[in-house]
C-alpha atoms as a PDB file:
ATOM      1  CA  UNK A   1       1.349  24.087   6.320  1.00  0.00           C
ATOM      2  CA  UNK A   2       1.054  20.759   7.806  1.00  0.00           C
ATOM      3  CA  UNK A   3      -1.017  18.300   5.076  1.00  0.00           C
ATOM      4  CA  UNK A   4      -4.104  16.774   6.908  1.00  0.00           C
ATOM      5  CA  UNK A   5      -3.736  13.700   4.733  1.00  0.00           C
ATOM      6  CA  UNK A   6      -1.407  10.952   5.153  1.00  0.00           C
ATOM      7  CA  UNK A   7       1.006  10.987   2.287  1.00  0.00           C
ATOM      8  CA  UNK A   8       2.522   7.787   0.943  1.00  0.00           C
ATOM      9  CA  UNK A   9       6.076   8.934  -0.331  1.00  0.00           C
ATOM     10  CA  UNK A  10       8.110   6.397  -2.354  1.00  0.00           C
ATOM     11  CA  UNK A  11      11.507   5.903  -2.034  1.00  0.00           C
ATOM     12  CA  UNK A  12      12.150   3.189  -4.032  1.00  0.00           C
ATOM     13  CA  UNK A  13      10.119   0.880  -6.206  1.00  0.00           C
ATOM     14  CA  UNK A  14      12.275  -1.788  -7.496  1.00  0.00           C
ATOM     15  CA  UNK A  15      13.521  -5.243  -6.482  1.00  0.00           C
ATOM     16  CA  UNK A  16      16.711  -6.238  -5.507  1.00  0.00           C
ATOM     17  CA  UNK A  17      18.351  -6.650  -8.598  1.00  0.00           C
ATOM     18  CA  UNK A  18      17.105  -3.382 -10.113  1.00  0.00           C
ATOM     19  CA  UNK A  19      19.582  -0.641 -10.989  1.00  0.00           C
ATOM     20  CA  UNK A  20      17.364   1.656 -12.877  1.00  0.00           C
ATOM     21  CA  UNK A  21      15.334   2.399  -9.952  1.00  0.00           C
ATOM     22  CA  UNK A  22      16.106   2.482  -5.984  1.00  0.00           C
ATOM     23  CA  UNK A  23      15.496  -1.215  -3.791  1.00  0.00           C
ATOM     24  CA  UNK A  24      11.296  -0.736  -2.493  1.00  0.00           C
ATOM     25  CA  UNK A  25      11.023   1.267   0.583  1.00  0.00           C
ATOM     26  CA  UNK A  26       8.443   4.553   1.780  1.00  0.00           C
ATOM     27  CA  UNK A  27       7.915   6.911   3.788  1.00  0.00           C
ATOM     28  CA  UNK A  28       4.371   7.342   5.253  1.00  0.00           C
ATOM     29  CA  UNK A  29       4.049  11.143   6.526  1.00  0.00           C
ATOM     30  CA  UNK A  30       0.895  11.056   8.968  1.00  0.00           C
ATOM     31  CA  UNK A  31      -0.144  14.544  10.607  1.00  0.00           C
ATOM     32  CA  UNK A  32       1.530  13.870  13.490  1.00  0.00           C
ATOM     33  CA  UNK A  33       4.284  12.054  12.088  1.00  0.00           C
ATOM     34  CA  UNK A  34       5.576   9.305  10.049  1.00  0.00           C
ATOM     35  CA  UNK A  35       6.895   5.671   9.881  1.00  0.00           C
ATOM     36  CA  UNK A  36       9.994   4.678   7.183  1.00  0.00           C
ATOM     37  CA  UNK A  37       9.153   0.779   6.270  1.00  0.00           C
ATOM     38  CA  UNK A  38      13.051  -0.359   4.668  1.00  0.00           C
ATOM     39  CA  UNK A  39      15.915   1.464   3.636  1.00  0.00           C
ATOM     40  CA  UNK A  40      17.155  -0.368   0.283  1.00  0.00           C
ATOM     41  CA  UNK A  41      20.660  -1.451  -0.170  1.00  0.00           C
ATOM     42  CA  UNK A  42      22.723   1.229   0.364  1.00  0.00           C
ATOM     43  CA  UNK A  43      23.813   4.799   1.226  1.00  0.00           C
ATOM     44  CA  UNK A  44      21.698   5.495  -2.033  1.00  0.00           C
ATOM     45  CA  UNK A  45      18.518   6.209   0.654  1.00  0.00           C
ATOM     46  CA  UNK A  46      20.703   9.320   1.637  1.00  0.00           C
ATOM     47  CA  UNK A  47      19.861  10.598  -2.338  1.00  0.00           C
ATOM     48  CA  UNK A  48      16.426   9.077  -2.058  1.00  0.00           C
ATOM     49  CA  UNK A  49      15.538  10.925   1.001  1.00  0.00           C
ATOM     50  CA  UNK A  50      16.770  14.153  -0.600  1.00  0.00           C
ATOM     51  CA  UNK A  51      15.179  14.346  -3.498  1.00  0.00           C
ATOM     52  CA  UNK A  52      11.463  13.143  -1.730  1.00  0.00           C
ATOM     53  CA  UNK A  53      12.361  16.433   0.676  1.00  0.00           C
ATOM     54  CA  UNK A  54      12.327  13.898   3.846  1.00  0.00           C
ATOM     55  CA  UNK A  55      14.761  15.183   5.824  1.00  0.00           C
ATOM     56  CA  UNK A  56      16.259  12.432   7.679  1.00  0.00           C
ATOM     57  CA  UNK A  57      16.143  14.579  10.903  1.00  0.00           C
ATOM     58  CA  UNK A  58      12.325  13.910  10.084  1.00  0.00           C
ATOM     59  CA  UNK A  59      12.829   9.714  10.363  1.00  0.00           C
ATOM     60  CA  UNK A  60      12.508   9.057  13.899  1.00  0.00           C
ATOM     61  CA  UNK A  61      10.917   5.793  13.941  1.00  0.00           C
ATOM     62  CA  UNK A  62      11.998   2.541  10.858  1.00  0.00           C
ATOM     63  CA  UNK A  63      10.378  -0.722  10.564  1.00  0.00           C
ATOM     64  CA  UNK A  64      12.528  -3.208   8.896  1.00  0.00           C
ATOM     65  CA  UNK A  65      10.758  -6.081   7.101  1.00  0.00           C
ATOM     66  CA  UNK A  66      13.416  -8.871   7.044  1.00  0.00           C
ATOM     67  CA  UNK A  67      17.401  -9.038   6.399  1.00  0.00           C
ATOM     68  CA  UNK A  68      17.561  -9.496   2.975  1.00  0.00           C
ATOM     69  CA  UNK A  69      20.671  -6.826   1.255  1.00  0.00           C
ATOM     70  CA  UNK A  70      17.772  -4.697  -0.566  1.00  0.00           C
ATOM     71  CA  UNK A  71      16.043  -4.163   2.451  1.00  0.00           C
ATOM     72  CA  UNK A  72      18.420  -4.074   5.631  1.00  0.00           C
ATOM     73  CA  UNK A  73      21.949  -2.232   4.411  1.00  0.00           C
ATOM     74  CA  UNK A  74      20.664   0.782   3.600  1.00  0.00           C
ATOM     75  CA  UNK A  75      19.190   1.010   7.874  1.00  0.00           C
ATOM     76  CA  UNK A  76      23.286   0.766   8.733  1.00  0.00           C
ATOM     77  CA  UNK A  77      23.698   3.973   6.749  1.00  0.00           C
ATOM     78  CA  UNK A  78      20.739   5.538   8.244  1.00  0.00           C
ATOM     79  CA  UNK A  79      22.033   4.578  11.953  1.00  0.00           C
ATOM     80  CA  UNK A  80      26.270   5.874  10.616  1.00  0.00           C
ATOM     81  CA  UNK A  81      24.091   8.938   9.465  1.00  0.00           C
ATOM     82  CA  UNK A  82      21.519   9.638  12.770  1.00  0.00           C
ATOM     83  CA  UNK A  83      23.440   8.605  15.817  1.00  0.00           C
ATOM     84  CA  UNK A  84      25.974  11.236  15.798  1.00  0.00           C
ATOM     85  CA  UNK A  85      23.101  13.593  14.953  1.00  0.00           C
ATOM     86  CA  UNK A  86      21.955  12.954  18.027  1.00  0.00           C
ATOM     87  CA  UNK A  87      25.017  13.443  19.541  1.00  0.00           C
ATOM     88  CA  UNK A  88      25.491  16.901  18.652  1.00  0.00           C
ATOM     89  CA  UNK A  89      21.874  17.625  19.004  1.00  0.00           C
ATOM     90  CA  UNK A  90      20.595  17.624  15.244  1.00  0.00           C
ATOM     91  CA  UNK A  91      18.085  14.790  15.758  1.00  0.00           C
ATOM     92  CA  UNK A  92      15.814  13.932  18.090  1.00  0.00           C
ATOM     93  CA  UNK A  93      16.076  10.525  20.693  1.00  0.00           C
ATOM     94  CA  UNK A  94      15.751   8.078  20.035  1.00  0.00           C
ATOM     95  CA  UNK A  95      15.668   6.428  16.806  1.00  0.00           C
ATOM     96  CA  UNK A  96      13.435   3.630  16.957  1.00  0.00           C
ATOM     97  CA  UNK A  97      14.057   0.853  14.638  1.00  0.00           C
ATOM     98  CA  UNK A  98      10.961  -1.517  14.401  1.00  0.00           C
ATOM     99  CA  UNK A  99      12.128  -5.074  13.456  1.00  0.00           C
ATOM    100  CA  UNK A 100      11.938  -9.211  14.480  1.00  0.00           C
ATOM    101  CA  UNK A 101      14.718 -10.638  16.341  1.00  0.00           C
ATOM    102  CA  UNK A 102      16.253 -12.022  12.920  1.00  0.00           C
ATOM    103  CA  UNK A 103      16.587  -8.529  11.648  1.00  0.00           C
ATOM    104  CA  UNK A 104      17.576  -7.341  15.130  1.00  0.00           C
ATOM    105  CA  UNK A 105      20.566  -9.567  15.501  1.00  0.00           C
ATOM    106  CA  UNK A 106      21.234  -8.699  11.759  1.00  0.00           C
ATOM    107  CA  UNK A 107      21.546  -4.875  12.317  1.00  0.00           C
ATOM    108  CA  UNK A 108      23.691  -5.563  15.616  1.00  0.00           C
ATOM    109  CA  UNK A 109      25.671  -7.752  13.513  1.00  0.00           C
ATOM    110  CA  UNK A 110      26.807  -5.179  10.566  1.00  0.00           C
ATOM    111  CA  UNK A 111      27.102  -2.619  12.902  1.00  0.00           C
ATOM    112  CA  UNK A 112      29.667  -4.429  14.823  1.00  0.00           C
ATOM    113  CA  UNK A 113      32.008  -5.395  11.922  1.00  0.00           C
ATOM    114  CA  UNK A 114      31.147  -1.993  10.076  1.00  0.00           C
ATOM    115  CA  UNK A 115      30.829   0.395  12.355  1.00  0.00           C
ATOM    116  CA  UNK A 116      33.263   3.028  14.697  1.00  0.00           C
ATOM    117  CA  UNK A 117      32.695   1.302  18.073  1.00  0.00           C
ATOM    118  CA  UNK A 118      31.427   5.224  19.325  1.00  0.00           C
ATOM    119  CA  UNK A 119      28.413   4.468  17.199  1.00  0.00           C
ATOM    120  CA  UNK A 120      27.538   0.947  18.095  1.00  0.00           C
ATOM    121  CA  UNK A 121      27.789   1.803  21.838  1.00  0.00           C
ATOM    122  CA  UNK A 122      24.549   3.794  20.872  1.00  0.00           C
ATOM    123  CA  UNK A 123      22.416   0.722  19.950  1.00  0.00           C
ATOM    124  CA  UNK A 124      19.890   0.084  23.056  1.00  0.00           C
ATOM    125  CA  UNK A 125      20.872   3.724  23.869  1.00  0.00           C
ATOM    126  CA  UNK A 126      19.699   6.341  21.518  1.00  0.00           C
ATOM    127  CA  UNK A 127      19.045   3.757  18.801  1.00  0.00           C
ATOM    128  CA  UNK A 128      16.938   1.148  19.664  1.00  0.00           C
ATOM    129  CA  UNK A 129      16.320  -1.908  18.369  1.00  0.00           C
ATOM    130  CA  UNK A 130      12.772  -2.628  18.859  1.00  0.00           C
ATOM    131  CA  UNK A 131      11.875  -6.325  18.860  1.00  0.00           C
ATOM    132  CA  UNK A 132       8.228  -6.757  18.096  1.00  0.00           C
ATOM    133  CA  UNK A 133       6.246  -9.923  17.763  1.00  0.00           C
ATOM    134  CA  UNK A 134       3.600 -11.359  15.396  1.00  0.00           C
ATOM    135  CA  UNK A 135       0.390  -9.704  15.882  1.00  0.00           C
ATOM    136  CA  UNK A 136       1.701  -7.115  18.383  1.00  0.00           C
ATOM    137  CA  UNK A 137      -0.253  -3.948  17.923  1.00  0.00           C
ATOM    138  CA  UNK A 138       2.557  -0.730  18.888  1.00  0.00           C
ATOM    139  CA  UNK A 139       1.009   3.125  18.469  1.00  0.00           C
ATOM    140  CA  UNK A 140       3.113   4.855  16.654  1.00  0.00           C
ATOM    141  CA  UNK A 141       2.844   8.922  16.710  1.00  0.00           C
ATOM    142  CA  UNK A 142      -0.467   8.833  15.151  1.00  0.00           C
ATOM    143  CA  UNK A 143      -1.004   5.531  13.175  1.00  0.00           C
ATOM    144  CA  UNK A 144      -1.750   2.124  15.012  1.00  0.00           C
ATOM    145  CA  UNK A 145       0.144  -0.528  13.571  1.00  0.00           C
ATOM    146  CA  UNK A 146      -0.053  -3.938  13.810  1.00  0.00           C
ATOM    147  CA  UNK A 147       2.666  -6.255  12.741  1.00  0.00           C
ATOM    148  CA  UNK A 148       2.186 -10.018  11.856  1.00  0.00           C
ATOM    149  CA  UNK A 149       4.510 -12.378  10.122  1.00  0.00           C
ATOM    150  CA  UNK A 150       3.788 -13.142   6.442  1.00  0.00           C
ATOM    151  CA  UNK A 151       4.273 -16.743   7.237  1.00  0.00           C
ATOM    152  CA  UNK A 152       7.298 -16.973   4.585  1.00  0.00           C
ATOM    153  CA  UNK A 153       9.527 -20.275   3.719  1.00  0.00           C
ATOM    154  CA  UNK A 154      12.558 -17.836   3.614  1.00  0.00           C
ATOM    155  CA  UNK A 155      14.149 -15.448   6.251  1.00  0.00           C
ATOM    156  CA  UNK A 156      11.638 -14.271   8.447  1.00  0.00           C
ATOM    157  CA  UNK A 157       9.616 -11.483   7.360  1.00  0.00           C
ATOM    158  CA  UNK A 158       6.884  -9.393   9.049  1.00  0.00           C
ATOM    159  CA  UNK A 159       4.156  -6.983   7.118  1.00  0.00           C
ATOM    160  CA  UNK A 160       2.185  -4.489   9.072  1.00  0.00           C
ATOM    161  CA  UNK A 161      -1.526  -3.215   9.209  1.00  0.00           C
ATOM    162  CA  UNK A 162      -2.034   0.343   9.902  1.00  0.00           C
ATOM    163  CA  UNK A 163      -4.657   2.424  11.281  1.00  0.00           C
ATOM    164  CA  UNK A 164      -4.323   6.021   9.786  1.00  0.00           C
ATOM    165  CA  UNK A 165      -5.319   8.962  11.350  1.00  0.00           C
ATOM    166  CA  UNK A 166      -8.467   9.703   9.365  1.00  0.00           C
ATOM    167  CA  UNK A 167      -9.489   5.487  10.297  1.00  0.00           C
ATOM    168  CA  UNK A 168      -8.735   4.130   7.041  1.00  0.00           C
ATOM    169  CA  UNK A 169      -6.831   0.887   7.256  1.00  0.00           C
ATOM    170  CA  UNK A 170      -3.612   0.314   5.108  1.00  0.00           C
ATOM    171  CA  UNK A 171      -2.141  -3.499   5.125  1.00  0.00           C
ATOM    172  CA  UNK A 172       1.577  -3.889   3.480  1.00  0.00           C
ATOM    173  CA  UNK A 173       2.382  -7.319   2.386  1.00  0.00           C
ATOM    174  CA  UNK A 174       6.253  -7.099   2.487  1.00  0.00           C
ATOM    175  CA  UNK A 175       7.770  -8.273  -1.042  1.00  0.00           C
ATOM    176  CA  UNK A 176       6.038 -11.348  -0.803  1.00  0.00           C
ATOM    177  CA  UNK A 177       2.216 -12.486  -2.436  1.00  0.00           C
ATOM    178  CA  UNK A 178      -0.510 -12.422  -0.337  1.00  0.00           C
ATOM    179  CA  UNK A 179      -0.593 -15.850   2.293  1.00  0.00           C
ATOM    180  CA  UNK A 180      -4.243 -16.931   3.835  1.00  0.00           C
ATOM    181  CA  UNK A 181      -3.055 -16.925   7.289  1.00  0.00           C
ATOM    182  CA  UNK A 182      -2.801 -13.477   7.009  1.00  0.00           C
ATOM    183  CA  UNK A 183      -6.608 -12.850   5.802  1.00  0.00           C
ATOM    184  CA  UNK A 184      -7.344 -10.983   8.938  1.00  0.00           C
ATOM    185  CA  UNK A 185      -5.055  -8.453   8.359  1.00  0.00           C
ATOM    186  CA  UNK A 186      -5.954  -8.112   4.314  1.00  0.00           C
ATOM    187  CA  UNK A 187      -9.590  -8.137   3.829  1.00  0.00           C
ATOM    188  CA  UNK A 188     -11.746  -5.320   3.370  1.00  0.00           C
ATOM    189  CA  UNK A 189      -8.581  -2.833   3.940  1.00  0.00           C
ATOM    190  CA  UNK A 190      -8.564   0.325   2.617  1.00  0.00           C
ATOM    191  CA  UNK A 191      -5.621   0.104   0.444  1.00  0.00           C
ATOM    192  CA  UNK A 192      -3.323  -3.227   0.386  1.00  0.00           C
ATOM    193  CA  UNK A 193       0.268  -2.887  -0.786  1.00  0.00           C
ATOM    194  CA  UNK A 194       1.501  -5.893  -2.776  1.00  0.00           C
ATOM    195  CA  UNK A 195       4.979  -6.828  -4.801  1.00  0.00           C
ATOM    196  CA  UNK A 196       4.279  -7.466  -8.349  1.00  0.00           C
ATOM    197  CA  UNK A 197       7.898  -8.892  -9.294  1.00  0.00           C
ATOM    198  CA  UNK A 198       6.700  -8.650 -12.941  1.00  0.00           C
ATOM    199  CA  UNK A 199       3.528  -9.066 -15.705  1.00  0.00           C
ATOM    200  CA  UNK A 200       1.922 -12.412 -15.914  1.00  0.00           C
ATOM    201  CA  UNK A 201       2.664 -12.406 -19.662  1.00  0.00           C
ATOM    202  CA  UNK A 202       6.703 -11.898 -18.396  1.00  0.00           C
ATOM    203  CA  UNK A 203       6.976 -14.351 -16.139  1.00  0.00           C
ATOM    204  CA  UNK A 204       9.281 -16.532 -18.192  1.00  0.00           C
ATOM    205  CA  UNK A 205      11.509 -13.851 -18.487  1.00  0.00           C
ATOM    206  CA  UNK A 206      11.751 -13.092 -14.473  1.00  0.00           C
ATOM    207  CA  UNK A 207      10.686 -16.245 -12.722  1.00  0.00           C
ATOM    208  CA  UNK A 208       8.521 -14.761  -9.961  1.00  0.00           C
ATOM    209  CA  UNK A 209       6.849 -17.937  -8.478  1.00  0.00           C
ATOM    210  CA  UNK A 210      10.380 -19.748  -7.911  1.00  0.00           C
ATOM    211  CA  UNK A 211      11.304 -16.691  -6.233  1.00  0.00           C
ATOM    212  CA  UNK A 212       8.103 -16.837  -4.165  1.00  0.00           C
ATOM    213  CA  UNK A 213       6.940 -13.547  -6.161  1.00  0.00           C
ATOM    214  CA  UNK A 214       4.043 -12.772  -7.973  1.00  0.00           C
ATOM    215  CA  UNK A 215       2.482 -10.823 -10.873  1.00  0.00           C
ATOM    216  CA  UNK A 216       0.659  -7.795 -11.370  1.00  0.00           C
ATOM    217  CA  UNK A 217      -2.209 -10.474 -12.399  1.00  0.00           C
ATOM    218  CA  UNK A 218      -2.094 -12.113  -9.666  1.00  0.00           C
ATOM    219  CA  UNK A 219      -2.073  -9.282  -7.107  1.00  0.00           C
ATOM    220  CA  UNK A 220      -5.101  -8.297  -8.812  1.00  0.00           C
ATOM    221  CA  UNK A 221      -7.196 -11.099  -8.243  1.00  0.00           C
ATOM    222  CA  UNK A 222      -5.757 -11.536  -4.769  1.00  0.00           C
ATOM    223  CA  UNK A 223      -7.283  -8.398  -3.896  1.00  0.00           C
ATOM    224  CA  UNK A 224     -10.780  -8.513  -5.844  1.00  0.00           C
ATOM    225  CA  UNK A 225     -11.067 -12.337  -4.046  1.00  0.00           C
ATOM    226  CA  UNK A 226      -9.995 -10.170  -0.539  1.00  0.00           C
ATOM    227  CA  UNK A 227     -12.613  -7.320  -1.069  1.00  0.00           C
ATOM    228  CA  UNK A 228      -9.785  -4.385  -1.152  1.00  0.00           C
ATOM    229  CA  UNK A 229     -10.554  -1.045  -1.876  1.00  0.00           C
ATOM    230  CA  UNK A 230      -7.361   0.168  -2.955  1.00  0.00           C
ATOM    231  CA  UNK A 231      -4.072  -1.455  -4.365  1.00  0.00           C
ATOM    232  CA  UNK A 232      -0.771  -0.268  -4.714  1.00  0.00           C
ATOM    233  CA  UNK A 233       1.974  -2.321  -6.540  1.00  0.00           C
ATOM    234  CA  UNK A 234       5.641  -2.353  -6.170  1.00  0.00           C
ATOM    235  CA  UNK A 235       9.087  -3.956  -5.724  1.00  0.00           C
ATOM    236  CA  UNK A 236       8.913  -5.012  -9.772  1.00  0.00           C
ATOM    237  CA  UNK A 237      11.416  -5.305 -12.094  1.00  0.00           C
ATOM    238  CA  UNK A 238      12.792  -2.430 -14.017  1.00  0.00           C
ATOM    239  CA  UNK A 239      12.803  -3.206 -17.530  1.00  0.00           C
ATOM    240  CA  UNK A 240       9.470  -1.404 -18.622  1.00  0.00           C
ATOM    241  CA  UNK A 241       9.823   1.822 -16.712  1.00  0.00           C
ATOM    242  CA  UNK A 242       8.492   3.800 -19.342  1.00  0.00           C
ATOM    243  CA  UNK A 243       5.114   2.266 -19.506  1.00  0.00           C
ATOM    244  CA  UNK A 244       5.404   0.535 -15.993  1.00  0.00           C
ATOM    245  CA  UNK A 245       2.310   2.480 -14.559  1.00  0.00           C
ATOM    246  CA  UNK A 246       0.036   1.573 -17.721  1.00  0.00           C
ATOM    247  CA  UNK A 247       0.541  -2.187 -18.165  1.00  0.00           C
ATOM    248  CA  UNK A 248       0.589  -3.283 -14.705  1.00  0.00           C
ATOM    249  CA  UNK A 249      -2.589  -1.143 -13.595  1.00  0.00           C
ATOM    250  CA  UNK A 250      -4.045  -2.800 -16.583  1.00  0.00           C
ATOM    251  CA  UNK A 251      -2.946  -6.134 -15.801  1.00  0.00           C
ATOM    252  CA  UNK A 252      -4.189  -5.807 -12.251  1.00  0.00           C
ATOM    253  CA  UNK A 253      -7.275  -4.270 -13.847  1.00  0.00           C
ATOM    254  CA  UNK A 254      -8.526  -7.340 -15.569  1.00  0.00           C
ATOM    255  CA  UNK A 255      -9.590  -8.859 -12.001  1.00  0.00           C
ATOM    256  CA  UNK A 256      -9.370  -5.730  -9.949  1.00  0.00           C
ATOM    257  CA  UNK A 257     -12.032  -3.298 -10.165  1.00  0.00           C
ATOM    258  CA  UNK A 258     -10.574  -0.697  -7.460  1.00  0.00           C
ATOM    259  CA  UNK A 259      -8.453   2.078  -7.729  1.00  0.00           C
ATOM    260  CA  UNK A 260      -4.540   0.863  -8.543  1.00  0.00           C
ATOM    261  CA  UNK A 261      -1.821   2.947  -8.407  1.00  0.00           C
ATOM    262  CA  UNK A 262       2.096   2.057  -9.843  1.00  0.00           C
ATOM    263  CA  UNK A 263       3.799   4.950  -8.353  1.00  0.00           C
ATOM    264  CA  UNK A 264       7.431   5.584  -9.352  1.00  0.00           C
ATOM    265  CA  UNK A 265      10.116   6.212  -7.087  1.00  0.00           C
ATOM    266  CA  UNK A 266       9.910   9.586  -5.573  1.00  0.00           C
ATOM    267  CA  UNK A 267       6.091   9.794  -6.234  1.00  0.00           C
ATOM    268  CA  UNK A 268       3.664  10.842  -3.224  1.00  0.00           C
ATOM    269  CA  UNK A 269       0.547   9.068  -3.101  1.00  0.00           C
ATOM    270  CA  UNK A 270      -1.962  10.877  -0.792  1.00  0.00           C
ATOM    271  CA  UNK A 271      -3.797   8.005   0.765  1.00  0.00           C
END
């Protein structure tokens, strides 16, 4: 039975440096379909995928956030995995990789030097790379999204704003705080997903703001000032597992007074 929800399926939680959990990317199964945002750093998303029951003949459409390793390698995987699926009729054309032209020329890039040259010859064939610009809305199966750049000092990096079937509005930050030029696109959503590298009371352990990060506290106040309804945290260190869901909701908690979740990896959220 098909869920009439939209389910918010974690792949991975952690930041790049993590090795107790997978590199932060989702899965976000609509009624009529679904959108991947990342694939982590490796073939790793293979294991992910398996255990989250996504089937990767399911992943027909990928949006890519920006080039950094945690983020882009595991999508050359995914493409060495899906295009000779398609080939022999196991997956449906095309695969439809969402990205901006730094990540674009990024994917083209490792494919070329990584690749069998069978498999590249099926980029802008029955894997495309789809280009998209800042602001540009794109519909699709059944979620709206619109994709803006985060307005980062670092490799370029685009978030996204999605309409969900049932009208609520979902804005992902990438794994970088909250920016004000992107206040169109954040306030009053529905649920806002935000990196919280680490807790406010850790931050001389982890650094966040010279790694343009921020905390759980500060993700909390970010969305109370934004009038949020819902926030999600993720791409954190992995250090305090065990009690990762309990500090940082309560971190968030002392500014935020809407629902927060800290999912683990593998967890469904059911937005």
């Amino acid at each position: 039975m098909i869920s009439k929800s939209t389910q918010l399926i974690m792949l991975g939680t952690g930041n790049a440096m993590c090795t107790r959990c997978y590199n932060t990317c989702f899965y976000l199964r609509t009624p009529g379909g679904g959108l991947m945002v990342d694939a982590g750093g490796g073939n790793g998303i293979f294991r992910q995928l398996y255990k989250a029951r996504v089937s990767v003949e399911e992943v027909k459409n990928l949006f890519v956030t920006h080039v950094h390793t945690d983020h882009i390698l595991g999508v050359v995987w995914l493409i060495r995995k899906i295009s000779p699926m398609i080939h022999k009729g196991k997956h449906t054309a095309p695969f439809t990789i969402y990205c901006n032209d730094e990540v674009a020329n990024a994917v083209r890039t490792l494919c070329r030097l990584t690749m069998p040259s069978k498999i590249c010859s099926a980029i802008d064939d029955t894997i495309i790379l789809r280009e998209v610009n800042d602001g540009e809305c794109v519909e699709i199966d059944d979620l709206k999204v619109t994709f803006f750049d985060i307005g980062t000092t670092k490799s370029k990096q685009y978030g996204f704003q999605a309409t969900l079937p049932d009208g609520q509005v979902l804005t992902c930050l990438g794994d970088e705080p909250y920016n004000p030029v992107n206040e169109r696109y954040v306030r009053g959503c529905d649920w806002l997903m935000c990196e919280a590298f680490c807790l406010y009371g850790d931050r001389a352990q982890f650094n966040p703001y010279e790694k343009n990060h921020s905390t759980a506290l500060d993700a909390g106040r970010q969305a109370q000032e934004m009038g949020v309804k819902k926030l999600l945290l993720y791409h954190t260190e992995d250090t305090h597992l065990s009690n990762r869901r309990l500090t940082y909701t309560a971190e968030a908690a002392k500014h935020f007074t809407g629902r927060i979740e800290v999912p683990d990896d593998l967890e469904t959220v059911l937005l």
